[in-house]
C-alpha atoms as a PDB file:
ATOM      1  CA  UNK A   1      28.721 -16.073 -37.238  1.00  0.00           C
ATOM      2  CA  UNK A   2      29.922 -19.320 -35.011  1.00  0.00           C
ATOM      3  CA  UNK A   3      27.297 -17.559 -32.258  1.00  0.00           C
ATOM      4  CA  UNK A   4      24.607 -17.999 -34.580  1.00  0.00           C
ATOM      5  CA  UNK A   5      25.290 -21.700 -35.338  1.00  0.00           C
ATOM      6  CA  UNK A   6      25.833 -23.003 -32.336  1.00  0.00           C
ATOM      7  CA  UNK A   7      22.654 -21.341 -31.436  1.00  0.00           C
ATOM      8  CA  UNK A   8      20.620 -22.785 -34.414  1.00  0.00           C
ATOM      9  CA  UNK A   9      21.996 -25.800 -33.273  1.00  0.00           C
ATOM     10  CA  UNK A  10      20.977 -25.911 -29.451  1.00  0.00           C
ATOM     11  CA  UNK A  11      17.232 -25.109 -30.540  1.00  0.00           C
ATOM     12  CA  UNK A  12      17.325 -27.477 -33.412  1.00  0.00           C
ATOM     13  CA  UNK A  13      18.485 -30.357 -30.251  1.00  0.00           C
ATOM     14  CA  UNK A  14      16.641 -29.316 -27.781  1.00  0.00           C
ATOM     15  CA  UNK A  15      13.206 -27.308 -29.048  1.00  0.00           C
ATOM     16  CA  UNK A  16      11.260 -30.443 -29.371  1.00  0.00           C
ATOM     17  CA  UNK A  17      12.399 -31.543 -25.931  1.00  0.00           C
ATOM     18  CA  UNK A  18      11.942 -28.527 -24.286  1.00  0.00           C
ATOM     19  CA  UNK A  19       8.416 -27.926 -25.560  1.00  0.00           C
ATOM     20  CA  UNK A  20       7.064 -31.719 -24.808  1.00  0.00           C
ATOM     21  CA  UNK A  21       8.517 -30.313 -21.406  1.00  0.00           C
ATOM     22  CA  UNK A  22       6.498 -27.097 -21.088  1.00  0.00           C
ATOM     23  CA  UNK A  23       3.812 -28.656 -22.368  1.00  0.00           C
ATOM     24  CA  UNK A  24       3.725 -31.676 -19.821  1.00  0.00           C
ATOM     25  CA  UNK A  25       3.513 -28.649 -17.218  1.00  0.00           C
ATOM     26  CA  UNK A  26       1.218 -25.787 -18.900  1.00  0.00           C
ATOM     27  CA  UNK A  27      -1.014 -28.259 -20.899  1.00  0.00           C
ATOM     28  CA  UNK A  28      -1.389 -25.204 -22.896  1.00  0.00           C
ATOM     29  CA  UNK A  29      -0.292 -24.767 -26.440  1.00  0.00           C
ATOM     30  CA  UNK A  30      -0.073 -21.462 -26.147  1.00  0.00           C
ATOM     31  CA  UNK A  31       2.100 -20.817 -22.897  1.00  0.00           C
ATOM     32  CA  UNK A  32       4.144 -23.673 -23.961  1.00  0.00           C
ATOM     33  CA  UNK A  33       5.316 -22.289 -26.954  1.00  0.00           C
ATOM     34  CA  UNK A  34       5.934 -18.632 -24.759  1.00  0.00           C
ATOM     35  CA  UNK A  35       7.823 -20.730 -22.128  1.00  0.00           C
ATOM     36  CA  UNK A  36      10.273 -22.238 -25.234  1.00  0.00           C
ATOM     37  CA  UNK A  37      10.604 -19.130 -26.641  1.00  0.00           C
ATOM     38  CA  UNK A  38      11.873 -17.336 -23.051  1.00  0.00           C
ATOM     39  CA  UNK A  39      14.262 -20.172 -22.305  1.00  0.00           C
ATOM     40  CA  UNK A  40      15.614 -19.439 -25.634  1.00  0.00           C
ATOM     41  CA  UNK A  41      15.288 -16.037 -25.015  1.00  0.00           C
ATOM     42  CA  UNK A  42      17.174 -16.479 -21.820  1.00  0.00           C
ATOM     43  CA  UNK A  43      20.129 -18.788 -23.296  1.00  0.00           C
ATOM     44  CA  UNK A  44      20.656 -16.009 -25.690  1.00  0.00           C
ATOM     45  CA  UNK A  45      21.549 -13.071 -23.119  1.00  0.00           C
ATOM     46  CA  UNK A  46      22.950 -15.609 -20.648  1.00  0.00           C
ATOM     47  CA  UNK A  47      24.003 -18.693 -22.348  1.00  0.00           C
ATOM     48  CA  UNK A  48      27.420 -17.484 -22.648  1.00  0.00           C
ATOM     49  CA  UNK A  49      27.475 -17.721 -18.643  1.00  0.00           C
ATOM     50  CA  UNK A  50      27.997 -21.039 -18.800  1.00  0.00           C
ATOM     51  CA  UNK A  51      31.863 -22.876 -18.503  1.00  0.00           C
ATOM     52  CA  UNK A  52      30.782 -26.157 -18.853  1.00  0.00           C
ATOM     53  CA  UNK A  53      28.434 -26.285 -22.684  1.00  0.00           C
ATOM     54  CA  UNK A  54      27.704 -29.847 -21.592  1.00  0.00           C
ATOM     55  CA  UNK A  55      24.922 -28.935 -19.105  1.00  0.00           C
ATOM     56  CA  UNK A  56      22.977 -26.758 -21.789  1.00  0.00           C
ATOM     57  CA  UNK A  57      20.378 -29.331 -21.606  1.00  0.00           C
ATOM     58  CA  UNK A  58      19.817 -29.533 -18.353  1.00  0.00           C
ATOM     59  CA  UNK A  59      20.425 -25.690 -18.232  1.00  0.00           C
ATOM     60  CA  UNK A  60      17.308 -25.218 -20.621  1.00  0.00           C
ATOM     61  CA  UNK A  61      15.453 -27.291 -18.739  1.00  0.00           C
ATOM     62  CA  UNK A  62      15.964 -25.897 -15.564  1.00  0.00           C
ATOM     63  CA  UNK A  63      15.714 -22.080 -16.943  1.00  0.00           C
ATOM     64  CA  UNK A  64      12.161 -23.703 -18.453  1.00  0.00           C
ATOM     65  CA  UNK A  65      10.896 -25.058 -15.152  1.00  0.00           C
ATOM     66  CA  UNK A  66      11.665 -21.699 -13.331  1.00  0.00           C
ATOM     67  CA  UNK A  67       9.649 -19.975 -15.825  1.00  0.00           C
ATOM     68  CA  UNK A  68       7.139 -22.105 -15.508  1.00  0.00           C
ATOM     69  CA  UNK A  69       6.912 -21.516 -11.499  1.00  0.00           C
ATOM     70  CA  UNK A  70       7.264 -18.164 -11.719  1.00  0.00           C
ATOM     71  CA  UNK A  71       4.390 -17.619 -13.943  1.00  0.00           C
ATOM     72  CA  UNK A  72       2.122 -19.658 -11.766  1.00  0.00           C
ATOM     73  CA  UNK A  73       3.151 -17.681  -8.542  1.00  0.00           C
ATOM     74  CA  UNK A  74       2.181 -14.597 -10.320  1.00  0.00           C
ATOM     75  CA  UNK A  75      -1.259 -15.900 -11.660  1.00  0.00           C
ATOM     76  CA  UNK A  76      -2.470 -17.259  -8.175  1.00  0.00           C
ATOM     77  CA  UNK A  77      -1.047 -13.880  -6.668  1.00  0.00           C
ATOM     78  CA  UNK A  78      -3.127 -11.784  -9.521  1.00  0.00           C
ATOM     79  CA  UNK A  79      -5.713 -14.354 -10.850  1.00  0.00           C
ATOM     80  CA  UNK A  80      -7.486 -13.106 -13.917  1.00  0.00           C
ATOM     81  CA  UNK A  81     -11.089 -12.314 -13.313  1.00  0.00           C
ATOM     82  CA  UNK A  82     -13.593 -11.700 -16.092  1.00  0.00           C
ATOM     83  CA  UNK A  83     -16.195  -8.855 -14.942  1.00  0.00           C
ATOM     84  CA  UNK A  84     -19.180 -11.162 -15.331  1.00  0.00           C
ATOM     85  CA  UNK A  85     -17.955 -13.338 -12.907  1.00  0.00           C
ATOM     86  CA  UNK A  86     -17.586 -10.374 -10.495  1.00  0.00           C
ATOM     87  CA  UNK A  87     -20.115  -7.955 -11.516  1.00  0.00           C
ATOM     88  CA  UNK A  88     -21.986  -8.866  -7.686  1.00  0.00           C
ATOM     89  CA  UNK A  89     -18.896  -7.449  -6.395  1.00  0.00           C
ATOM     90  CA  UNK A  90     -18.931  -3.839  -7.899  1.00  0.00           C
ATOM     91  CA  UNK A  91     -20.047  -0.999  -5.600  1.00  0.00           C
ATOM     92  CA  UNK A  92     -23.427   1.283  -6.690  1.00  0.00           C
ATOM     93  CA  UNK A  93     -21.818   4.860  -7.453  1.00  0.00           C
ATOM     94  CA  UNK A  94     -23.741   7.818  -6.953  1.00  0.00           C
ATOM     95  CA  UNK A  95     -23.837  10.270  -9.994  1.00  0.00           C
ATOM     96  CA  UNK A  96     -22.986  13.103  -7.442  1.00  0.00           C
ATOM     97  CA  UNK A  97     -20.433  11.321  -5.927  1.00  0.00           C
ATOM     98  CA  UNK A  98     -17.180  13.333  -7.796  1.00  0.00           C
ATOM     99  CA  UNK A  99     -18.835  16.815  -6.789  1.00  0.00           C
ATOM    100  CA  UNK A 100     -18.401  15.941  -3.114  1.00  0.00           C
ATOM    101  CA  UNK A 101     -14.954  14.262  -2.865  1.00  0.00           C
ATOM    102  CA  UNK A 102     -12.253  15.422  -1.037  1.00  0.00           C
ATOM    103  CA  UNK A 103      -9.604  15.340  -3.225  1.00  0.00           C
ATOM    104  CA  UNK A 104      -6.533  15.339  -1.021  1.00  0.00           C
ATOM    105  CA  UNK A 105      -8.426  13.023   0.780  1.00  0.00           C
ATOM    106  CA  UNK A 106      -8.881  10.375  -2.390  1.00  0.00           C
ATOM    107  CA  UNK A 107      -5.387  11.422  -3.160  1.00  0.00           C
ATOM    108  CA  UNK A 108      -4.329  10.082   0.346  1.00  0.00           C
ATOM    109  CA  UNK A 109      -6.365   7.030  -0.126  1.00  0.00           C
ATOM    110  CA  UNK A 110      -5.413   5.900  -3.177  1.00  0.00           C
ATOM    111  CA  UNK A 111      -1.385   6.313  -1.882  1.00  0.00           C
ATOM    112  CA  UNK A 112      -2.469   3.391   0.748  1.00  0.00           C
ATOM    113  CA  UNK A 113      -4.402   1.072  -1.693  1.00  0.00           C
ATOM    114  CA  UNK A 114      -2.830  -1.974  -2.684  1.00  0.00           C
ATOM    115  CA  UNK A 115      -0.363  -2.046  -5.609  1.00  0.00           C
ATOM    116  CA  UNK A 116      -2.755  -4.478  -7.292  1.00  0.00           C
ATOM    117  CA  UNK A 117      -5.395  -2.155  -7.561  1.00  0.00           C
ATOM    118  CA  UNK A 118      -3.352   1.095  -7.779  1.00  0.00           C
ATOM    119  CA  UNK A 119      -1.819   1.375 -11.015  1.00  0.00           C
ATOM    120  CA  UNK A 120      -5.212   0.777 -12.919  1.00  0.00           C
ATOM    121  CA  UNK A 121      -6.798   3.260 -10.731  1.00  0.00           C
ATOM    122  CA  UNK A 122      -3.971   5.976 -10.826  1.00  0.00           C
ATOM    123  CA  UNK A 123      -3.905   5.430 -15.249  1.00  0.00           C
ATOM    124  CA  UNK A 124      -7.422   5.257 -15.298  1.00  0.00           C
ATOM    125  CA  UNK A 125      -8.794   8.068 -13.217  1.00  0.00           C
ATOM    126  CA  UNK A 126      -5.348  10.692 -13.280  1.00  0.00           C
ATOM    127  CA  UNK A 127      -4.030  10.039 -16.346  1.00  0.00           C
ATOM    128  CA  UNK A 128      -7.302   9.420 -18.589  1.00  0.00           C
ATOM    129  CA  UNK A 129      -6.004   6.118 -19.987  1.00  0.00           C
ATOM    130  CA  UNK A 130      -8.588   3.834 -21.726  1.00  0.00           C
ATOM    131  CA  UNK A 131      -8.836   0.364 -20.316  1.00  0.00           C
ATOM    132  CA  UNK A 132      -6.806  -1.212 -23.482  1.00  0.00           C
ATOM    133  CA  UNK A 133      -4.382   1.480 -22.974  1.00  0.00           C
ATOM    134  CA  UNK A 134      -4.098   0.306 -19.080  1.00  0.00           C
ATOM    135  CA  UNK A 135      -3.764  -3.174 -20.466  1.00  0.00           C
ATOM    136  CA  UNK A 136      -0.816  -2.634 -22.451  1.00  0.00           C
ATOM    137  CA  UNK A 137       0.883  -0.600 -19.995  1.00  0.00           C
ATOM    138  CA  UNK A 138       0.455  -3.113 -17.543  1.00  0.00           C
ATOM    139  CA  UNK A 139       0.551  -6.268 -19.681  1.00  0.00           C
ATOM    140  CA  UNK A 140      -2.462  -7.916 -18.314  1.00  0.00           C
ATOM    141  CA  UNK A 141      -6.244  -8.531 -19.569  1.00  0.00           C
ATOM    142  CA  UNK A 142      -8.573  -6.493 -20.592  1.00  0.00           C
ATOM    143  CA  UNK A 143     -11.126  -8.141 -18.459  1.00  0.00           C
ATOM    144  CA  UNK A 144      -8.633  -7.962 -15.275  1.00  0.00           C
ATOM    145  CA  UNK A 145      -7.922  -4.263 -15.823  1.00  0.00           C
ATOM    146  CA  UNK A 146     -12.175  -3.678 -15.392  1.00  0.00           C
ATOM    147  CA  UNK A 147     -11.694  -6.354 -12.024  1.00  0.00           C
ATOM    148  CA  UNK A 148      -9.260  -4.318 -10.373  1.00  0.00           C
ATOM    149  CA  UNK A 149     -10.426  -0.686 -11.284  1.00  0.00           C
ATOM    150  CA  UNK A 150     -13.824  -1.831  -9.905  1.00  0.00           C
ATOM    151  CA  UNK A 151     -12.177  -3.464  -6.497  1.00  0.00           C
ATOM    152  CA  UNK A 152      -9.915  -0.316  -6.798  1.00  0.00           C
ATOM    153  CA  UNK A 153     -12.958   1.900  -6.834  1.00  0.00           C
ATOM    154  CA  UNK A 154     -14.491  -0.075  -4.172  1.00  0.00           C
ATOM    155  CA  UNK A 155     -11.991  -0.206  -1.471  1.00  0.00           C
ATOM    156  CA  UNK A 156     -10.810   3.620  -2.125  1.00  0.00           C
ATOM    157  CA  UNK A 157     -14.686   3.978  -1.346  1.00  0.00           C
ATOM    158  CA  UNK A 158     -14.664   2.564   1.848  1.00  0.00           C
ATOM    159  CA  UNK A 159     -11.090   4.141   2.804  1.00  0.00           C
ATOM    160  CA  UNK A 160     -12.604   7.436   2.398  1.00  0.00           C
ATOM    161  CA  UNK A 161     -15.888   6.755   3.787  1.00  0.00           C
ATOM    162  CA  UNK A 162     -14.117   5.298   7.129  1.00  0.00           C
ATOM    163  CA  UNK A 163     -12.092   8.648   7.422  1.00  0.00           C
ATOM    164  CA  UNK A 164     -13.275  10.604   9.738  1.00  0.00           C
ATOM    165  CA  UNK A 165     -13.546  13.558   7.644  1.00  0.00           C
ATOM    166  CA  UNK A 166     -16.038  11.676   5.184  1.00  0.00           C
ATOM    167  CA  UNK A 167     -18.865  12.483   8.330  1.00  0.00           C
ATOM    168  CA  UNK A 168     -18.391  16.090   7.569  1.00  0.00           C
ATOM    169  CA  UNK A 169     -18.913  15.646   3.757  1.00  0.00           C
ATOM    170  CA  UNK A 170     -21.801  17.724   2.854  1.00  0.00           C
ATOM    171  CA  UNK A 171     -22.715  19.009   6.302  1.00  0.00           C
ATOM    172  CA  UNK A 172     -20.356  22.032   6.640  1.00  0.00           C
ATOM    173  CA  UNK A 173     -21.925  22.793  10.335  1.00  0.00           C
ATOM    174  CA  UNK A 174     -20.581  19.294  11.754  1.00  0.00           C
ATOM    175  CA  UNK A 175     -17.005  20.557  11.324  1.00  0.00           C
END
């Protein structure tokens, strides 16, 4: 029970700090709020990790700030991409096109496409997840699941088309 109110107590000294904070560096609402909420989060599994209680604040704040970088690493390592914006992008597929893969081959391909790209691919195409059901699992957008299963698509495309078994697709005499 003491847990609880001391911990009532840090947010009820700090929350207002901490979110002019976040929201200083997000100058979003939204991911403010998220980035209080995780610090708190944090404090809770953690905050007992701490000898000196003095240096919550500056504890919180820190915590906060390292959040805050951490989120932006990820979003300029996997921007968010809304398919208009890169429908030029997508490859033309041929309607034929599954009839004359070479499995193994795809299979092979897909093992040496970038992690980015392959865990959309491998739910969408071998485990028959929907695109919302690839977003959850993944915890990204909608619109950046289509982005990468289309650049996914794409550069499996050209993997297989540079092997050299892709010349003897369809002509059974070449081999």
């Amino acid at each position: 029970m003491g847990g609880e109110l001391e911990f009532e107590r840090l947010v009820d000294l700090h929350h207002a700090p901490l979110y002019r904070f976040a929201m200083s560096l997000s100058r979003n609402e939204h991911e403010a709020s998220e980035l209080v909420q995780e610090t708190f989060l944090v404090w809770a599994t953690k905050g007992h990790q701490l000898s000196d209680t003095t240096k919550a604040k500056s504890w919180l704040f820190t915590t906060l700030h390292r959040d805050f970088l951490g989120r932006r690493r990820r979003q300029v390592r996997f921007p968010h991409h809304e398919l208009e914006e890169v429908q030029t992008e997508l490859p033309e597929i041929e309607n034929n096109a599954a009839q004359s893969l070479d499995w193994p081959l795809a299979l092979e391909s897909l093992a040496k496409l970038g992690t980015t790209f392959q865990a959309p691919v491998a739910l969408y195409y071998l485990e028959d997840c929907s695109y919302n059901e690839i977003a959850a699992i993944l915890g990204i957008p909608l619109g950046t699941v289509k982005s990468r299963l289309s650049r996914g698509i794409a550069q499996l495309q050209q993997m297989v088309n540079a092997h050299p078994a892709a010349t003897h697709r369809g002509n059974p005499q070449a081999k």
